[in-house]
PDB file of N, CA and C in Angstrom:
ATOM      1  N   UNK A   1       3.688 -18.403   8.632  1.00  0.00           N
ATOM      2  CA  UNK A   1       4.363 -17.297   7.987  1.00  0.00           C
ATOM      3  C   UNK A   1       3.710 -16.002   8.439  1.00  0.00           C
ATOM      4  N   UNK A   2       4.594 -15.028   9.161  1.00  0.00           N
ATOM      5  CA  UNK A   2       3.928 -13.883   9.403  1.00  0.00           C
ATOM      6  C   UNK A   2       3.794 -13.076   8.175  1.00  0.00           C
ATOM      7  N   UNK A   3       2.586 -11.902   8.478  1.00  0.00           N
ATOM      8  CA  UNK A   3       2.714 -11.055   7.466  1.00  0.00           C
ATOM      9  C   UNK A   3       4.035 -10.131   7.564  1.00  0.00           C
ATOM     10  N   UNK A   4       3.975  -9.683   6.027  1.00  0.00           N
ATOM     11  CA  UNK A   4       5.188  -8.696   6.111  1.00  0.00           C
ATOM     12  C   UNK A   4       4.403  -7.142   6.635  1.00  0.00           C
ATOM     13  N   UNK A   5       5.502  -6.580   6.865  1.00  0.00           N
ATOM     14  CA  UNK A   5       5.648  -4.670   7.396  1.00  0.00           C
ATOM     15  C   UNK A   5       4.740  -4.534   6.551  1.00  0.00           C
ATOM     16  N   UNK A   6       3.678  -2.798   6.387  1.00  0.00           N
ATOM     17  CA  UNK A   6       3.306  -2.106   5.797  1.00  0.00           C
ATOM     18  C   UNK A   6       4.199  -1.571   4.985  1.00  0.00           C
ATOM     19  N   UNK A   7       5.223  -0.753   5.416  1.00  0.00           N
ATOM     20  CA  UNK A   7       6.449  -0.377   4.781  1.00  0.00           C
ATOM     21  C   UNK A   7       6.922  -1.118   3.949  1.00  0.00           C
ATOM     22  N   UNK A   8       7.232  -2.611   4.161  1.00  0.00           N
ATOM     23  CA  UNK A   8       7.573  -3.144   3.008  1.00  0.00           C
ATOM     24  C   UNK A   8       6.831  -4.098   1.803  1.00  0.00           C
ATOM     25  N   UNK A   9       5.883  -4.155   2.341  1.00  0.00           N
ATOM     26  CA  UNK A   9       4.530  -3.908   1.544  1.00  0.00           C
ATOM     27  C   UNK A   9       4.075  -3.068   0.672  1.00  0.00           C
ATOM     28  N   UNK A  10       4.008  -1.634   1.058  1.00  0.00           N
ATOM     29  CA  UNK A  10       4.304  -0.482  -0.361  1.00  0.00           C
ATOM     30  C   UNK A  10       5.867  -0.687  -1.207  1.00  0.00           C
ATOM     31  N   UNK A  11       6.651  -0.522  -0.358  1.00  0.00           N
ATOM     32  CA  UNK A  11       7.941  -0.637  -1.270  1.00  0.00           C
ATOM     33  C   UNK A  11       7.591  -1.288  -2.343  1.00  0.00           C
ATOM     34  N   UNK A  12       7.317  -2.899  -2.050  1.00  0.00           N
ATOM     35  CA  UNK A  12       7.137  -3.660  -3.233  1.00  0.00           C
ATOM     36  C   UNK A  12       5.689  -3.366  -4.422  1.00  0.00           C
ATOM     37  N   UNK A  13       4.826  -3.083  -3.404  1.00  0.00           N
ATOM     38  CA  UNK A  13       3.920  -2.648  -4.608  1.00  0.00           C
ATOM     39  C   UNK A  13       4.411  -1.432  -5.333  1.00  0.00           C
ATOM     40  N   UNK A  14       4.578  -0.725  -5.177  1.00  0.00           N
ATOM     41  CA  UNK A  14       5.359   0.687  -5.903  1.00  0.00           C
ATOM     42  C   UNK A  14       6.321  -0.116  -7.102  1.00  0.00           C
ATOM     43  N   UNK A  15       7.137  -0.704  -6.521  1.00  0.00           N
ATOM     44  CA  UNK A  15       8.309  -1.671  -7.558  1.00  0.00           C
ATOM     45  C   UNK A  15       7.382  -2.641  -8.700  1.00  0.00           C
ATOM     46  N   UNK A  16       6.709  -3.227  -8.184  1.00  0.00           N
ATOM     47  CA  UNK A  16       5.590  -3.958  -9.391  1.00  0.00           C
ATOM     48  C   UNK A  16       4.898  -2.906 -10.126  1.00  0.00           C
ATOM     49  N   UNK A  17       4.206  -1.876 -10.044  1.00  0.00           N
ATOM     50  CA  UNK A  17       3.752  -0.812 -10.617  1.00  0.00           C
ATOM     51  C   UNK A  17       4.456  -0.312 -11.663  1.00  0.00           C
ATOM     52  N   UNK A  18       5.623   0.299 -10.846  1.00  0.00           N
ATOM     53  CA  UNK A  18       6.907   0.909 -11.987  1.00  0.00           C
ATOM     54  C   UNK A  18       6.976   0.113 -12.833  1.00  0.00           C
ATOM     55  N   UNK A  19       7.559  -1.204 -12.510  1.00  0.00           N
ATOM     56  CA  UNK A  19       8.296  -1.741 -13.387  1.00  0.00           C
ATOM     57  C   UNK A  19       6.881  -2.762 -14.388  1.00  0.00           C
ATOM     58  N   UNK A  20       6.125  -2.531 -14.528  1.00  0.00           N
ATOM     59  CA  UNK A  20       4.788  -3.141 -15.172  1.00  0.00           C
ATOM     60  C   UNK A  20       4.640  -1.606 -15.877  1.00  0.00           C
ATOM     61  N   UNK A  21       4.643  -0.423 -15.426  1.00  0.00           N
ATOM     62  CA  UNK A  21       4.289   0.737 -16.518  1.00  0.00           C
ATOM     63  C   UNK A  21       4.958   0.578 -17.188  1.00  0.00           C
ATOM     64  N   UNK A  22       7.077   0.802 -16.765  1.00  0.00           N
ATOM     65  CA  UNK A  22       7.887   0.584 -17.690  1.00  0.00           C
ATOM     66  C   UNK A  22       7.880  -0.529 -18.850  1.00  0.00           C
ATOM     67  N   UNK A  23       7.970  -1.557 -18.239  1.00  0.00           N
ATOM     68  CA  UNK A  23       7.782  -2.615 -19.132  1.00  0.00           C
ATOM     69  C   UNK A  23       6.709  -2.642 -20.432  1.00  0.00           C
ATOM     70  N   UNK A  24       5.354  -2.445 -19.979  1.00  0.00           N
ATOM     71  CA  UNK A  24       4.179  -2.021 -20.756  1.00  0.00           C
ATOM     72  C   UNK A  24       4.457  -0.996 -21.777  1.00  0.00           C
ATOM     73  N   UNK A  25       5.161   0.224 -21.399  1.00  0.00           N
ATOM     74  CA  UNK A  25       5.607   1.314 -22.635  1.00  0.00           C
ATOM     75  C   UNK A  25       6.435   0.856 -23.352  1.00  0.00           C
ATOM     76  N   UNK A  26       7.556   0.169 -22.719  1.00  0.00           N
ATOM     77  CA  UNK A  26       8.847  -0.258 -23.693  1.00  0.00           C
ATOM     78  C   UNK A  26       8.389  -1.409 -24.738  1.00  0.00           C
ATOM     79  N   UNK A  27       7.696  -1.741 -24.170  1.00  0.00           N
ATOM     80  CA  UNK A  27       7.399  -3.382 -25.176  1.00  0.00           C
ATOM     81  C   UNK A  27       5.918  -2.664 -26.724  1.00  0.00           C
ATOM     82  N   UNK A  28       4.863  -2.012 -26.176  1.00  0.00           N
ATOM     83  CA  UNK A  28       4.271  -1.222 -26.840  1.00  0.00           C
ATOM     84  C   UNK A  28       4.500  -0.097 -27.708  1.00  0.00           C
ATOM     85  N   UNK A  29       5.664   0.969 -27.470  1.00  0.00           N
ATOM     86  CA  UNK A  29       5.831   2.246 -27.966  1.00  0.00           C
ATOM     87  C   UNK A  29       7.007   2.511 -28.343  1.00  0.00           C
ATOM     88  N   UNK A  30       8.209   1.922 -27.182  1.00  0.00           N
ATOM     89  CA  UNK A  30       9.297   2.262 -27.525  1.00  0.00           C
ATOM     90  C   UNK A  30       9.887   1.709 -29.720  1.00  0.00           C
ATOM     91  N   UNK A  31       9.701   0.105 -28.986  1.00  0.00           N
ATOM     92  CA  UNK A  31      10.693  -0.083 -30.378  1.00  0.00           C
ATOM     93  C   UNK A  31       9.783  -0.216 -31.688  1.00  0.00           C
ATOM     94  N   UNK A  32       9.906  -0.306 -32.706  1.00  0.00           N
ATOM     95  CA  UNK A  32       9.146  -0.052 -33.792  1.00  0.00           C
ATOM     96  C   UNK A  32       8.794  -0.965 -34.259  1.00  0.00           C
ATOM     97  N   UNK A  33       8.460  -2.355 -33.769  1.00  0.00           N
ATOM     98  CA  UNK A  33       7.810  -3.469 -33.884  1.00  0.00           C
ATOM     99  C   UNK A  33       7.470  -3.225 -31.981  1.00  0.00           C
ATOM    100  N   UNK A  34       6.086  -3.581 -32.321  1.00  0.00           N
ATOM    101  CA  UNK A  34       5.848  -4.388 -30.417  1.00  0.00           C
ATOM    102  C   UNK A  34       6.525  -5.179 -30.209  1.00  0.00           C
ATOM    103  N   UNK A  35       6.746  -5.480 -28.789  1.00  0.00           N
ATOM    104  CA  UNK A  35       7.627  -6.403 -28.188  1.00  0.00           C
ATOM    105  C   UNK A  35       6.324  -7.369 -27.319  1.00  0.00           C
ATOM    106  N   UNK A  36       6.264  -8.203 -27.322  1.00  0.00           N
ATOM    107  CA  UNK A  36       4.811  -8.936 -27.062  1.00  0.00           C
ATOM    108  C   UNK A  36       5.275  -9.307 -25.672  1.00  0.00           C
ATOM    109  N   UNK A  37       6.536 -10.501 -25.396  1.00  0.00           N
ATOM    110  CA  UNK A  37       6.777 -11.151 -24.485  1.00  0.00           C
ATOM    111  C   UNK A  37       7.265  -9.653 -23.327  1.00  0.00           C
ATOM    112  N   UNK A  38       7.559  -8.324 -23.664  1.00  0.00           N
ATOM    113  CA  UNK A  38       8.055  -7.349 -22.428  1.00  0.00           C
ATOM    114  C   UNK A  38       6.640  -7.148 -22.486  1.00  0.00           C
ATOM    115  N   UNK A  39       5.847  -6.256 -23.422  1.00  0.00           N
ATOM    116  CA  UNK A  39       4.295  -6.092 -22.953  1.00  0.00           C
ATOM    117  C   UNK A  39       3.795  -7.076 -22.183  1.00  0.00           C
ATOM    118  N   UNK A  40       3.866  -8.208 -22.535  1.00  0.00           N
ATOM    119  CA  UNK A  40       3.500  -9.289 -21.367  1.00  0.00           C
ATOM    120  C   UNK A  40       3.844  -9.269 -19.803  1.00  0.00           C
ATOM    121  N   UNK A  41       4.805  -9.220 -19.695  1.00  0.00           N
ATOM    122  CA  UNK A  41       5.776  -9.327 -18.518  1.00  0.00           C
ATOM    123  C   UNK A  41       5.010  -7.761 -17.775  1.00  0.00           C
ATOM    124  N   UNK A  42       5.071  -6.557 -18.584  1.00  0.00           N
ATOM    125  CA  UNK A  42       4.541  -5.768 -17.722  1.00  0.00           C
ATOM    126  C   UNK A  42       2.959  -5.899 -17.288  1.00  0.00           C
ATOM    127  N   UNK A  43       2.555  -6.260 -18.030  1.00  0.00           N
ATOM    128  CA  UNK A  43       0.727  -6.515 -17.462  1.00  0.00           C
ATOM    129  C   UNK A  43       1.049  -7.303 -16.148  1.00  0.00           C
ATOM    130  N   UNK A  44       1.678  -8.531 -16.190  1.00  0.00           N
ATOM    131  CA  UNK A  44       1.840  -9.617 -15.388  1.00  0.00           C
ATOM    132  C   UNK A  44       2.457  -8.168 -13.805  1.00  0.00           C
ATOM    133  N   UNK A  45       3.660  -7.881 -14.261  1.00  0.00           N
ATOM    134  CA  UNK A  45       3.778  -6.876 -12.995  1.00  0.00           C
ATOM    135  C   UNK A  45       2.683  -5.935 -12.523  1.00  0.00           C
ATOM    136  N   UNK A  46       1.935  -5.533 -13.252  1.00  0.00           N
ATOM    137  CA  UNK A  46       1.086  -4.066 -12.978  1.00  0.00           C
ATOM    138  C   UNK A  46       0.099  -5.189 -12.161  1.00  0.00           C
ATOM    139  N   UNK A  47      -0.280  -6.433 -12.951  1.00  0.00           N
ATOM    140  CA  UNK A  47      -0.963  -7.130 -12.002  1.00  0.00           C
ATOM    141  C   UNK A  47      -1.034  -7.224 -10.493  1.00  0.00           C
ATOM    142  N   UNK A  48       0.339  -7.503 -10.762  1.00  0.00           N
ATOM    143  CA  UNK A  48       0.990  -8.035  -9.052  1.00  0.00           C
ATOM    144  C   UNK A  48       0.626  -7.144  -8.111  1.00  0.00           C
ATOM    145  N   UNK A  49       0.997  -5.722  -9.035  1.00  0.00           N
ATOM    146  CA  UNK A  49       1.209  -4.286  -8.121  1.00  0.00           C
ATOM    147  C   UNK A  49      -0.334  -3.963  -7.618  1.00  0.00           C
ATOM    148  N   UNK A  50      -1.162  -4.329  -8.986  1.00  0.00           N
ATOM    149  CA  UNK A  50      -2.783  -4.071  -8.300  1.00  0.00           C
ATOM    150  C   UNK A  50      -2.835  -5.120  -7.331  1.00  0.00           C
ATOM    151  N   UNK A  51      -2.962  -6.294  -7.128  1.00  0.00           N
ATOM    152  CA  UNK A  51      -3.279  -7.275  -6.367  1.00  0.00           C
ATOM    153  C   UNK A  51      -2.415  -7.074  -4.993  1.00  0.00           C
ATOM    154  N   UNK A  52      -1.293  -6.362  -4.719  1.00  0.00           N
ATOM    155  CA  UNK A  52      -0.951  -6.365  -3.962  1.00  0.00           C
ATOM    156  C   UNK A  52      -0.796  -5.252  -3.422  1.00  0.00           C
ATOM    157  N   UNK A  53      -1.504  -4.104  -3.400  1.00  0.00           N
ATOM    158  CA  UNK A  53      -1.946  -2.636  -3.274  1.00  0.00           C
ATOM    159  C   UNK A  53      -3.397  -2.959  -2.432  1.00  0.00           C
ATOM    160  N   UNK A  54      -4.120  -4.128  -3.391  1.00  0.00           N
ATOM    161  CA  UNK A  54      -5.402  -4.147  -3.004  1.00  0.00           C
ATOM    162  C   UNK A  54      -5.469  -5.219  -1.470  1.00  0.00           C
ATOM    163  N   UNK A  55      -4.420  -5.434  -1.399  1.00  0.00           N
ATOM    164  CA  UNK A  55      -4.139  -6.359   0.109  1.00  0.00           C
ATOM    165  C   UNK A  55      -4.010  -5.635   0.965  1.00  0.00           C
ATOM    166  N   UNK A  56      -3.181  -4.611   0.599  1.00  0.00           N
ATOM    167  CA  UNK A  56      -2.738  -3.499   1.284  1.00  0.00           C
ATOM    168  C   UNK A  56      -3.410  -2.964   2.163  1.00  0.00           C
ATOM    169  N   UNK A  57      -4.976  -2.803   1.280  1.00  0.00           N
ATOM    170  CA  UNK A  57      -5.760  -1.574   1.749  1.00  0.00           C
ATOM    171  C   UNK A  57      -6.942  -2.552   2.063  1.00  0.00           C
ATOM    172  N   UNK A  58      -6.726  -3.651   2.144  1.00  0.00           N
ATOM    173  CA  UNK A  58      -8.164  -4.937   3.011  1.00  0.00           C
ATOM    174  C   UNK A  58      -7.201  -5.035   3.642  1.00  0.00           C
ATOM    175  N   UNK A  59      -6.085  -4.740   4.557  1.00  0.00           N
ATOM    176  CA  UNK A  59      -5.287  -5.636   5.627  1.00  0.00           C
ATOM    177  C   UNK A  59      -5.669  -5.163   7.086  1.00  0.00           C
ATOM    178  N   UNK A  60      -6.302  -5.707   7.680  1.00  0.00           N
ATOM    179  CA  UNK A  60      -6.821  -5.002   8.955  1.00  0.00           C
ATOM    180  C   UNK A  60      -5.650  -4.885   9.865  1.00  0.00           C
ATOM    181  N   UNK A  61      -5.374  -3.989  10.149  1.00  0.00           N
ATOM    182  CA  UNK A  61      -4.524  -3.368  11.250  1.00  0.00           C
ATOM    183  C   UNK A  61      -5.163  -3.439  13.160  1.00  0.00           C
ATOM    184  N   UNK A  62      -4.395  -4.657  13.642  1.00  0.00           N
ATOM    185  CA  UNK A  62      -4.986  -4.484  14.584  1.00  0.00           C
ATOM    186  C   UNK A  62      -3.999  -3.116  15.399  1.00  0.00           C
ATOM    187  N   UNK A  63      -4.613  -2.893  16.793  1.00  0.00           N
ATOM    188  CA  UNK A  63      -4.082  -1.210  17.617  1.00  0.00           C
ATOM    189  C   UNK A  63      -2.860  -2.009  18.097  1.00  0.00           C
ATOM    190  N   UNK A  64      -2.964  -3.402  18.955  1.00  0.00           N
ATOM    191  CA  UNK A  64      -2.332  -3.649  20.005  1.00  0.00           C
ATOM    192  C   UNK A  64      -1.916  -5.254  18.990  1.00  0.00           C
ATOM    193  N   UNK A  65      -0.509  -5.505  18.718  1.00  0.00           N
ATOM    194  CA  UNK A  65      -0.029  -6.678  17.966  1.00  0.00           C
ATOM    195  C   UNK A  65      -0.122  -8.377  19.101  1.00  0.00           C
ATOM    196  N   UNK A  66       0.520  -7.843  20.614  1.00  0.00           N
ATOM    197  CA  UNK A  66       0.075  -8.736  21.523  1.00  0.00           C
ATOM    198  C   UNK A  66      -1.032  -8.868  22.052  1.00  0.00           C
ATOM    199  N   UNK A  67      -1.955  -8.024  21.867  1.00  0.00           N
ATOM    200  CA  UNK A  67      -3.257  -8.300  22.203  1.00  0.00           C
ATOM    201  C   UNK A  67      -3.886  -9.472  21.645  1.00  0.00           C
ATOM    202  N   UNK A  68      -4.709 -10.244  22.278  1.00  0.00           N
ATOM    203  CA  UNK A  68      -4.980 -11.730  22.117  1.00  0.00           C
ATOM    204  C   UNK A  68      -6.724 -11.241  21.963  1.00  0.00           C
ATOM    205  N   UNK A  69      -7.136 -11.665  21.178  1.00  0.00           N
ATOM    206  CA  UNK A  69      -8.957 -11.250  20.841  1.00  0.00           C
ATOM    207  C   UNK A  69      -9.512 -13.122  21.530  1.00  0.00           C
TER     208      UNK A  69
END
């Protein structure tokens, strides 16, 4: 399995982020009981988004892709 693009590599971390803040406020603040299982669901995303931000930025970039080491 190759790795995916950089480009689409942020896309998706950006999308786990959002949608783990969103989720996290709506389930916490919005309705007037907590919502446990959306608070859940957003930690679980914000997770993803850290863990996969933090790949991001350990992913060594080689100069030359056909270059053979």
């Amino acid at each position: 399995m190759k790795n995916p693009s950089p480009t689409k590599l942020k896309v998706i971390t950006i999308m786990f982020l959002v949608a783990g803040a969103w989720g996290l406020s709506m389930g916490m603040f919005f309705f007037p009981n907590p919502s446990f299982p959306l608070a859940a669901l957003g930690i679980v995303n914000l997770v993803l988004g850290i863990f996969l931000g933090f790949k991001q930025l350990k992913k060594e970039n080689s100069p030359d892709p056909k270059k053979r080491r």
